[in-house]
Protein backbone atom coordinates (compact mmCIF):
# COMPACT_ATOMS: atom_id res chain seq x y z
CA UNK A 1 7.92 -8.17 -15.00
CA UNK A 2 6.05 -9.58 -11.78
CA UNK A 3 3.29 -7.64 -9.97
CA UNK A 4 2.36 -7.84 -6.34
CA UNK A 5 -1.01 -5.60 -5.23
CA UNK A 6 -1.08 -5.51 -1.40
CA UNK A 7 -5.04 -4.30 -0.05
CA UNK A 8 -5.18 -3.84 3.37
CA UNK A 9 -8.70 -3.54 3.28
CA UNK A 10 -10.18 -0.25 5.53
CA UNK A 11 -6.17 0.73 6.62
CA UNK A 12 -7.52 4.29 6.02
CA UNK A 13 -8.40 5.94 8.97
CA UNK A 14 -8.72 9.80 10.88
CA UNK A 15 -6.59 11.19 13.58
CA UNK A 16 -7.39 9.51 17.05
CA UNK A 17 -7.59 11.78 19.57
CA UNK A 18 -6.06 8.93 22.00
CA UNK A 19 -3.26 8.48 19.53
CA UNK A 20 -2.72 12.54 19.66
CA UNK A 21 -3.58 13.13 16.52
CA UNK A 22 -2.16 10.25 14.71
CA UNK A 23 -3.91 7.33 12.88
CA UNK A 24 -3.27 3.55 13.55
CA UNK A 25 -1.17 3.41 10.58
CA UNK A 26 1.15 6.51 11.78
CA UNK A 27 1.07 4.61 15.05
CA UNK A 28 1.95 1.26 13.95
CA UNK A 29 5.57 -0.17 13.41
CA UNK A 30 5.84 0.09 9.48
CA UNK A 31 9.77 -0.65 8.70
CA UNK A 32 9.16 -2.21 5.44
CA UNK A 33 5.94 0.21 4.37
CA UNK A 34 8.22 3.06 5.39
CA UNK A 35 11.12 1.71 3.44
CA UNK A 36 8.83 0.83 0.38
CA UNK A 37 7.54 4.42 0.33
CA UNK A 38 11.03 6.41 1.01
CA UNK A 39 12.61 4.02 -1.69
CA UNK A 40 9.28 4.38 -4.29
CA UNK A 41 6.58 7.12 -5.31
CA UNK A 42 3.44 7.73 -3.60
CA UNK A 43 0.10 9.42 -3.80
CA UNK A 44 -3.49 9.12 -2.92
CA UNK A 45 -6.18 7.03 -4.90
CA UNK A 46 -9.88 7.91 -5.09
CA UNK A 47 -11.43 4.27 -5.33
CA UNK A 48 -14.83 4.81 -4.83
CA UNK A 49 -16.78 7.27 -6.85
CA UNK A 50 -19.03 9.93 -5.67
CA UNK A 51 -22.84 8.39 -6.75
CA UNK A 52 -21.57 4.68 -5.94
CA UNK A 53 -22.19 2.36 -2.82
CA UNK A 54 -19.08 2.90 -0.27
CA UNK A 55 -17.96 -0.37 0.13
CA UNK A 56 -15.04 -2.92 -0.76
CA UNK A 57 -16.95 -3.92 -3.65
CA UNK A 58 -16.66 -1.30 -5.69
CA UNK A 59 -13.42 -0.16 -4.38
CA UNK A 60 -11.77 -3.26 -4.88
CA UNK A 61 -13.28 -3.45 -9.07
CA UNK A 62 -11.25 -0.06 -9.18
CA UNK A 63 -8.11 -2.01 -7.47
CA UNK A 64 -8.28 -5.01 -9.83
CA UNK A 65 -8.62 -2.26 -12.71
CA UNK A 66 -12.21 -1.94 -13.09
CA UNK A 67 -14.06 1.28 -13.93
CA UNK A 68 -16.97 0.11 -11.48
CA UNK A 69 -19.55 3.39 -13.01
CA UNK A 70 -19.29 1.10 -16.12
CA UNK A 71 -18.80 -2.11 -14.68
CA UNK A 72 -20.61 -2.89 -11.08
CA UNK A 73 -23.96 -4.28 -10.68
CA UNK A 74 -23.73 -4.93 -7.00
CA UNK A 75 -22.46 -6.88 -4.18
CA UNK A 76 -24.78 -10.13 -4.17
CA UNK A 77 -23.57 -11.51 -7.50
CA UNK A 78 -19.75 -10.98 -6.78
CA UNK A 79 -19.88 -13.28 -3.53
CA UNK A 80 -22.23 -15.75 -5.38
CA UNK A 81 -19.44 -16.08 -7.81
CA UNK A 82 -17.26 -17.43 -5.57
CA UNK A 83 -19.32 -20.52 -5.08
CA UNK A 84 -19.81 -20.61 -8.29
CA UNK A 85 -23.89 -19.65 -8.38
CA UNK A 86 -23.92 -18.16 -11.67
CA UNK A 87 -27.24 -16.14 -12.02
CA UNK A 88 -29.74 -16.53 -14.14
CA UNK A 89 -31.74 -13.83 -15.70
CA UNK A 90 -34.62 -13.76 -13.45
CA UNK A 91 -32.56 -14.05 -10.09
CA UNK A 92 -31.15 -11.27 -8.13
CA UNK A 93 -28.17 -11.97 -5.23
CA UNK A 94 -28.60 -10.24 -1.49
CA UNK A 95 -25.61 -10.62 0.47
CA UNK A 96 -27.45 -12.20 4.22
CA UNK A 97 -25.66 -11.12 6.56
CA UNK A 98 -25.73 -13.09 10.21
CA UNK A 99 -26.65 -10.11 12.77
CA UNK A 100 -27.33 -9.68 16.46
CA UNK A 101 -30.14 -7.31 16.84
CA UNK A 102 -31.41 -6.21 20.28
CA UNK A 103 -34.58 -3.80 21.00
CA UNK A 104 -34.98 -2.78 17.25
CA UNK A 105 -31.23 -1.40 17.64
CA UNK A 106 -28.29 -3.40 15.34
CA UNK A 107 -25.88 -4.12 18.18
CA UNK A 108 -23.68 -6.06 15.95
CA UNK A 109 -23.41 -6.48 12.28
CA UNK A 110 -21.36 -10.28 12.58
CA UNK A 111 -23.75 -11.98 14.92
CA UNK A 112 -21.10 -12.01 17.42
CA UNK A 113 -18.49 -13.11 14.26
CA UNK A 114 -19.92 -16.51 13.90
CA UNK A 115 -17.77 -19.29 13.28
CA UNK A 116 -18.16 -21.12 9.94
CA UNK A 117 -19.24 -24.27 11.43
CA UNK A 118 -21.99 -22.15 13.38
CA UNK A 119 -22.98 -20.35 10.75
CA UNK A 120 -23.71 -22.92 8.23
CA UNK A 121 -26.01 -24.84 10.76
CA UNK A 122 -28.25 -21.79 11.05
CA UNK A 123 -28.38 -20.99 7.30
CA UNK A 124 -29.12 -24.63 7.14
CA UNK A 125 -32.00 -24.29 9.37
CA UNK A 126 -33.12 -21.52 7.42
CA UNK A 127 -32.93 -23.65 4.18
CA UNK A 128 -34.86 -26.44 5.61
CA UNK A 129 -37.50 -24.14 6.65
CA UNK A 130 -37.80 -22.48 3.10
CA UNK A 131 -37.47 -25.90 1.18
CA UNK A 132 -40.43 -25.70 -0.45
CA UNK A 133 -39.85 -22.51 -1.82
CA UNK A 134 -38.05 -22.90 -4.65
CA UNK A 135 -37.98 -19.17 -5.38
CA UNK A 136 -35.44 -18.36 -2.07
CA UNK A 137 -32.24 -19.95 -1.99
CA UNK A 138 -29.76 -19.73 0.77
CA UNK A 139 -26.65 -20.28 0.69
CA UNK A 140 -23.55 -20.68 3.55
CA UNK A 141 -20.32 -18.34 3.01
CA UNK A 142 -17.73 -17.14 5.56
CA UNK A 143 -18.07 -16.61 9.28
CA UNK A 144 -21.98 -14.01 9.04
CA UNK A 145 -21.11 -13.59 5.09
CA UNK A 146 -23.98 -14.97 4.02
CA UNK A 147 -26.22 -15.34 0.60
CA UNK A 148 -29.84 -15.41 -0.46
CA UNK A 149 -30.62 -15.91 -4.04
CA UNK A 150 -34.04 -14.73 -5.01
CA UNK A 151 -36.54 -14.89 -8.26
CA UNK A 152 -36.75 -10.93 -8.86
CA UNK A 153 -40.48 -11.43 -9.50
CA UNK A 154 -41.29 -11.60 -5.41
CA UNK A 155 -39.64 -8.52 -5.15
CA UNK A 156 -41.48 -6.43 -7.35
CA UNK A 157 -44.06 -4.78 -6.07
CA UNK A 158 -44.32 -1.64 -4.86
CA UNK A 159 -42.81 1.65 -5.91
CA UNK A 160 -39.57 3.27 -6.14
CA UNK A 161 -36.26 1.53 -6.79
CA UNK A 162 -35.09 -0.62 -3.94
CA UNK A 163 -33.09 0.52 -1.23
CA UNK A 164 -31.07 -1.27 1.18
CA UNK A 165 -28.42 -0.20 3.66
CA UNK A 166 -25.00 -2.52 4.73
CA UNK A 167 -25.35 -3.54 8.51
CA UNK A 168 -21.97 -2.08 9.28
CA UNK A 169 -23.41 1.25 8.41
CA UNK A 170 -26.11 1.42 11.47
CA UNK A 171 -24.32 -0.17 14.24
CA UNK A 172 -26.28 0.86 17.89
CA UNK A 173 -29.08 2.91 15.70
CA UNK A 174 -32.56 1.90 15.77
CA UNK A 175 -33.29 -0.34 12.12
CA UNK A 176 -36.22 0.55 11.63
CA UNK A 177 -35.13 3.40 9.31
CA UNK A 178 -32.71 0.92 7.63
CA UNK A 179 -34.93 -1.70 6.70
CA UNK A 180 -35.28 -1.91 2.89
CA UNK A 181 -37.34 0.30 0.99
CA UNK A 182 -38.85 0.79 -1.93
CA UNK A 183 -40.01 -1.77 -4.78
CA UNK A 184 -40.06 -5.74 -3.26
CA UNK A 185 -39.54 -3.88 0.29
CA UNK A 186 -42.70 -5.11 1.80
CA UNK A 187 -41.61 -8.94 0.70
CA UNK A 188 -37.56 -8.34 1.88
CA UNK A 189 -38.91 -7.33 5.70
CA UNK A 190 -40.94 -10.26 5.96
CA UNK A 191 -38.55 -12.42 4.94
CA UNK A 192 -36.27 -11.10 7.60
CA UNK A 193 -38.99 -11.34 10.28
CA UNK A 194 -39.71 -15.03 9.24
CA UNK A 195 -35.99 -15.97 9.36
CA UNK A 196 -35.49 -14.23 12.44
CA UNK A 197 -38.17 -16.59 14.24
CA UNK A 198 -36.12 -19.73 12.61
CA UNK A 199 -33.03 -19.03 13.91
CA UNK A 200 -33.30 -16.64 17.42
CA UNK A 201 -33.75 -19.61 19.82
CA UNK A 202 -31.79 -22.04 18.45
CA UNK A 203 -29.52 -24.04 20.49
CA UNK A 204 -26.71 -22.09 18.86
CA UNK A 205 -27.66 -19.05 19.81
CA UNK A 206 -28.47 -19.83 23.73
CA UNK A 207 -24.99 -21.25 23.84
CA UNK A 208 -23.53 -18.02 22.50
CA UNK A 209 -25.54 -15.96 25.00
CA UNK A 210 -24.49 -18.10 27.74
CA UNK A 211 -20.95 -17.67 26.85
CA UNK A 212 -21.40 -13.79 27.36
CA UNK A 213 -21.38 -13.65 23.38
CA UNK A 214 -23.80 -11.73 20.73
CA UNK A 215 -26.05 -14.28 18.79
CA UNK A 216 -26.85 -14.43 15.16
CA UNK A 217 -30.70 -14.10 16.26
CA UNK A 218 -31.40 -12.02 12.98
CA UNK A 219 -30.65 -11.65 9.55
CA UNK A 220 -30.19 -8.51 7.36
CA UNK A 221 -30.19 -8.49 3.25
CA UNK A 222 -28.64 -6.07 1.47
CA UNK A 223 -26.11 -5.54 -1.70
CA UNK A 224 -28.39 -6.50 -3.90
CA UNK A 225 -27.39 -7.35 -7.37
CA UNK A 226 -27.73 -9.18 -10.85
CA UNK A 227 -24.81 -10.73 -12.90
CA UNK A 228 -22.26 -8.56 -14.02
CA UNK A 229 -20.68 -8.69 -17.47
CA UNK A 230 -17.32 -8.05 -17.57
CA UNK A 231 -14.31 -8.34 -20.07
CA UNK A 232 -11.22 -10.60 -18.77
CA UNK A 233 -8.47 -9.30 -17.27
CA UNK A 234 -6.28 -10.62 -19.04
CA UNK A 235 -7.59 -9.66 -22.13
CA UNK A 236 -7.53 -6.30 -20.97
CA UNK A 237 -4.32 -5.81 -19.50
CA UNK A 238 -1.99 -8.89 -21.16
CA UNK A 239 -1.44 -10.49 -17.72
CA UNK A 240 -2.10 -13.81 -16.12
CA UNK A 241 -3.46 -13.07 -12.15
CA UNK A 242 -4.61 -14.73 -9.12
CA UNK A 243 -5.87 -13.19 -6.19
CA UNK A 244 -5.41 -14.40 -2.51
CA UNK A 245 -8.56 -13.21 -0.25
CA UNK A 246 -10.12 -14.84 2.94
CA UNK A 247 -13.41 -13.14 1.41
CA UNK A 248 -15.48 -14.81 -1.02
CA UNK A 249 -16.44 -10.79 -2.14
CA UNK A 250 -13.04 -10.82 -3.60
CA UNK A 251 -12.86 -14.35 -5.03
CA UNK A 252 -16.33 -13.84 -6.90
CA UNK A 253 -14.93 -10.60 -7.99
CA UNK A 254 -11.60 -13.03 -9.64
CA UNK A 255 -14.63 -15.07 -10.98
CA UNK A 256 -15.64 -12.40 -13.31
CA UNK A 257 -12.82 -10.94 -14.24
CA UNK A 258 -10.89 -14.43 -14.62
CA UNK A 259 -8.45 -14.45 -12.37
CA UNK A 260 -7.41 -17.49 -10.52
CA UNK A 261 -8.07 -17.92 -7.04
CA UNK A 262 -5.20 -19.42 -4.53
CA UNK A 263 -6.66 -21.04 -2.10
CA UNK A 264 -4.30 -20.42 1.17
CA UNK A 265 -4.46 -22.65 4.75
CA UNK A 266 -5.40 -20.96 7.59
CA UNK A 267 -6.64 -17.65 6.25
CA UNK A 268 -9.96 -16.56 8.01
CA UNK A 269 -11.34 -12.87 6.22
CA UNK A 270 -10.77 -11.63 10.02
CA UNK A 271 -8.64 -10.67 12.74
CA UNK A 272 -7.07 -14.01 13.13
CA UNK A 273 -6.06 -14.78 9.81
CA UNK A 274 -2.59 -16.24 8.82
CA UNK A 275 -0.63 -13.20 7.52
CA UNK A 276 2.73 -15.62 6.72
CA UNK A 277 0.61 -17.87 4.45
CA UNK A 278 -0.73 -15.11 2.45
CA UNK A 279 3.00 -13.58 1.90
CA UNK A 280 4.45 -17.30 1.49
CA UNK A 281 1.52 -18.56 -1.39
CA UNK A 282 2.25 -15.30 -2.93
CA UNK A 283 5.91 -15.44 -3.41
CA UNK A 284 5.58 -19.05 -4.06
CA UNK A 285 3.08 -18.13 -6.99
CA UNK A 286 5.39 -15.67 -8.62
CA UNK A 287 6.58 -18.35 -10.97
CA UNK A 288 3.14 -19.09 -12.24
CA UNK A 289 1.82 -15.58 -12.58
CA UNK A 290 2.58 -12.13 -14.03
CA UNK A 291 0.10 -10.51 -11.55
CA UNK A 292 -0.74 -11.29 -7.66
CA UNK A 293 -3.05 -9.68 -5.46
CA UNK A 294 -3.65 -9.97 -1.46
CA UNK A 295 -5.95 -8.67 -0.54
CA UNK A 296 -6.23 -9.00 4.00
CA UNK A 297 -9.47 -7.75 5.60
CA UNK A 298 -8.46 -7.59 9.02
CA UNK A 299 -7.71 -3.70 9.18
CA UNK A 300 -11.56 -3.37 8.18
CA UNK A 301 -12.91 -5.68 11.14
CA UNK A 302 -10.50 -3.50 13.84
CA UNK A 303 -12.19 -0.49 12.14
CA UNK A 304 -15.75 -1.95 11.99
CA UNK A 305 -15.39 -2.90 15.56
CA UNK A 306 -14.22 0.82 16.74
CA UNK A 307 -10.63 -1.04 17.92
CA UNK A 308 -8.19 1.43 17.43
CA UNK A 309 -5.41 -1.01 18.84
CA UNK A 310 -6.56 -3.52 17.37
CA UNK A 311 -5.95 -2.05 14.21
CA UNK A 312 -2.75 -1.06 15.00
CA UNK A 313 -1.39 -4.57 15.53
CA UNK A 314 -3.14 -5.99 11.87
CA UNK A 315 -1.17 -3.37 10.13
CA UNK A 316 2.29 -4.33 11.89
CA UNK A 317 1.38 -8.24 11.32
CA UNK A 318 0.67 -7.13 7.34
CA UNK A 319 4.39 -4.98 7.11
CA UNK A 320 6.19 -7.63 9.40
CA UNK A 321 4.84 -10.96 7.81
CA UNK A 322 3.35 -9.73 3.99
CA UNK A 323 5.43 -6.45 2.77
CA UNK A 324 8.28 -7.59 4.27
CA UNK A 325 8.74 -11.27 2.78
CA UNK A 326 6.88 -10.25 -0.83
CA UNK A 327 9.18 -7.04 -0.93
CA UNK A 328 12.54 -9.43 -0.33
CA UNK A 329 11.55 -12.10 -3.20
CA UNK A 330 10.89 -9.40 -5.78
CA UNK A 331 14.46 -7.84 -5.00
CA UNK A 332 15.73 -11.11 -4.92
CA UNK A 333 14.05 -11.83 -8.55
CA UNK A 334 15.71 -8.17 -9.97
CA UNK A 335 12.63 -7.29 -11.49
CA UNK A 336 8.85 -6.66 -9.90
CA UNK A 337 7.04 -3.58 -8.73
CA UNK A 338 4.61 -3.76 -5.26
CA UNK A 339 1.68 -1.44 -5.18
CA UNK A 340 0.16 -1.24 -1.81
CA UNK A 341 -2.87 0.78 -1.32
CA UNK A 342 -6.18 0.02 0.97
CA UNK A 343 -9.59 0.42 -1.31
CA UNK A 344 -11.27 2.47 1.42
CA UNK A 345 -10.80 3.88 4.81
CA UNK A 346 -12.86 2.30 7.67
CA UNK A 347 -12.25 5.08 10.48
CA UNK A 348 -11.98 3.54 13.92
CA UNK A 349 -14.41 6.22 15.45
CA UNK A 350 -16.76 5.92 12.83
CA UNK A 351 -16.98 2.46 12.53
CA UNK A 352 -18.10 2.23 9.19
CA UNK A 353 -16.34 2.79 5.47
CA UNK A 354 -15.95 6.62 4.25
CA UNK A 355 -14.87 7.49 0.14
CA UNK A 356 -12.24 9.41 1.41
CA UNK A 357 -9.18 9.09 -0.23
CA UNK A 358 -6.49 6.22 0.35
CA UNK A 359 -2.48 6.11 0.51
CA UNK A 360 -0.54 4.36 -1.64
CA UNK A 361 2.62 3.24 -2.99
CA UNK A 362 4.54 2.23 -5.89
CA UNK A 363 8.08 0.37 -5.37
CA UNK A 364 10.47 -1.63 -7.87
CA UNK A 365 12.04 -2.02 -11.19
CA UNK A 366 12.23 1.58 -12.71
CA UNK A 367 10.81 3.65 -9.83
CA UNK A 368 13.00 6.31 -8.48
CA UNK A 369 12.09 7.55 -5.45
CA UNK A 370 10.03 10.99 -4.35
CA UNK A 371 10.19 12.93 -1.01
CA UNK A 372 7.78 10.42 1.02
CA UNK A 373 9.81 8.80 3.74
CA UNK A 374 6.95 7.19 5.41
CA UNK A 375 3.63 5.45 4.57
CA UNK A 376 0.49 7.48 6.00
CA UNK A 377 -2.20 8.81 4.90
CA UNK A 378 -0.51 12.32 5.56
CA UNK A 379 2.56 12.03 4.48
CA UNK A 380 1.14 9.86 0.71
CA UNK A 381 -1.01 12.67 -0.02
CA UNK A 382 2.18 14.64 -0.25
CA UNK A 383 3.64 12.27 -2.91
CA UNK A 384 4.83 12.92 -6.81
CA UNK A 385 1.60 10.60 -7.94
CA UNK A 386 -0.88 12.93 -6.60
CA UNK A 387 -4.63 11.72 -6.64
CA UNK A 388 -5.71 9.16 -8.89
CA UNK A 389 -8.48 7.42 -9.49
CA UNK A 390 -8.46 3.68 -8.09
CA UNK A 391 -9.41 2.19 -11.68
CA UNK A 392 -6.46 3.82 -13.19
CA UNK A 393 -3.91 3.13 -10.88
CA UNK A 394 -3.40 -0.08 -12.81
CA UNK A 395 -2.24 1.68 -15.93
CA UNK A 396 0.48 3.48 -13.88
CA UNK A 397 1.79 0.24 -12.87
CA UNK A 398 2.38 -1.27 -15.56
CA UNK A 399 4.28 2.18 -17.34
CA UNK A 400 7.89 1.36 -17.98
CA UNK A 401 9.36 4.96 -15.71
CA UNK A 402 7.12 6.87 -13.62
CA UNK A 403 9.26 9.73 -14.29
């Protein structure tokens, strides 16, 4: 039996008062979701738990199978994986995110979504000017998805366990509220006041401004995390898996869990990404393993940057050029299940993630079909699967019947 997991990462969303009532996935042109869910069961899956960050992180561990009260120990580490910066004992990983902040307020959590190339010149600035400290490391990831390893003894002094908030959360409030807190606090908002003069007048940044664009004239560390230690997947579940992500969160997260990363053309970890090459790698892979999952972030930068519409047309790209090809080879095959399910809503007039939770769907070899005719968030919840949580959705999957 082959396995395709389809995350459409932040599809999740609340009525829109412009769409009368309806969200951007109730909105959006779904033939092959709809099909999928008329033809399949459905229900609604609780990824993130109650006392746990509200992120992709942890709702993703739950995705790939993960009980992430037992297993996550934050962001950082995950995305250091995927360059393979294995941490030692004494380090701790902040995910360094590019920004553009204006009069104390965060106007924009992507420095204006920084190319690659720009990006990695400014983190290399900021490496040059801290290459004498061999206690900060920085490190260049994808687009304003950035890293800064750093010995845990700066960071602590002080009192209280240390508290940082994701960019995304505070768009057009004021930081200073925001700013880390508690133990190695003091040292973090330095640091981010001594990269900040490094990199807000570079010749980067004055060519973004003049081209009406936000600049990456800040930086902002949060997701702070050691190494986790977690048992292979395969060991756990008897199946060999890859992943296919634009996002090195997810690929650091394949790291761990040892699950093989395909590396795809063309894919970005935003709005332009190549939908076709994820579908096509993943058929193409179906030979080589039992288990495939693709995971597409674009749904989550519409929702991050309050685009309703914009969201509407990554979730007709992902049912015209992923469901649609991936759901044709596994009929072709006779044998395969899809499971499509987003790991957290990302609410276009909120702008940031909530733990509500998610639709999803199961379709294939031995799943009869319930009373959903459509994919939503509305019509899922009404589904034979009920609510589950994210972590065991896995176990479902692989059952022989649903019924």
């Amino acid at each position: 039996m082959k396995y395709i997991f389809i995350i459409p990462d932040g599809l999740g969303d609340l009525p829109i008062e412009e769409f009368d009532g309806k969200t951007p996935v109730e909105i959006a042109r779904t033939p092959n979701m709809d099909r999928l869910a008329s033809e399949g069961k459905c229900g609604v899956a609780k990824n993130i738990p109650r006392s746990m960050p509200c992120g992709s992180d942890v709702a993703c561990l739950s995705l790939l199978g993960y009980n992430p009260a037992k297993y996550y120990s934050g962001r950082g580490p995950l995305e250091a994986a995927s360059k393979n910066i294995i941490l030692k004992e004494d380090e701790i990983a902040f995910r360094c995110n590019l920004v553009t902040i204006f009069d104390g307020k965060m106007v924009d959590y992507s420095g204006g979504h920084i190319s690659n190339k720009e990006s990695s010149v400014l983190i290399n600035m900021v490496r040059e000017a801290f290459r004498d400290n061999l206690d900060i490391q920085f490190y260049s990831g994808v687009s304003y998805r950035n890293l800064a390893i750093i010995k845990e003894e700066l960071i602590s002094h002080g009192r209280g366990k240390l508290r940082t908030i994701p960019p995304h959360d505070i768009l057009d409030e004021d930081i200073e509220p925001y700013l880390p807190s508690g133990k190695g606090s003091g040292f973090l908002k330095d640091l981010i006041k001594q990269v900040t003069e490094v990199i807000k007048d570079s010749e980067i940044n004055k060519i973004k401004v003049d081209l009406g664009e936000n600049p990456a004239n800040s930086i902002w560390l949060w997701g702070e995390g050691k190494s986790p230690i977690m048992p292979q997947f395969q060991s756990l579940y008897g199946l060999k898996g890859a992943v296919i992500s634009g996002v090195d969160l997810i690929k650091g997260m394949s790291v761990y869990a040892g699950l093989n990363v395909i590396e795809v053309p063309g894919i970005t970890g935003y709005l332009d990404t190549d939908y076709a090459a994820k579908g096509r790698y993943a058929v193409n892979a179906l030979d080589e393993f039992d288990i495939i999952y693709i995971h597409i972030e674009a749904p989550d930068e519409a929702g991050h940057n309050g685009n309703r519409m914009e969201k509407v047309q990554c979730i007709e790209q992902i049912d015209e050029k992923i469901v649609g090809p991936v759901a044709k080879a596994i009929k072709e095959r006779g044998e395969g299940r899809i499971l499509i399910s987003p790991d957290h809503p990302t609410p276009v007039i909120k702008r940031t993630h909530t733990r509500d939770a998610v639709p999803f769907l199961v379709w294939g070899t031995g799943v009869s079909p319930d009373k959903v005719e459509t994919f939503s968030e509305k019509s899922c919840a009404t589904g034979k699967l009920g609510t589950v949580k994210g972590h065991d959705l896995i176990k479902k999957i692989l059952l022989k019947e649903f019924d």
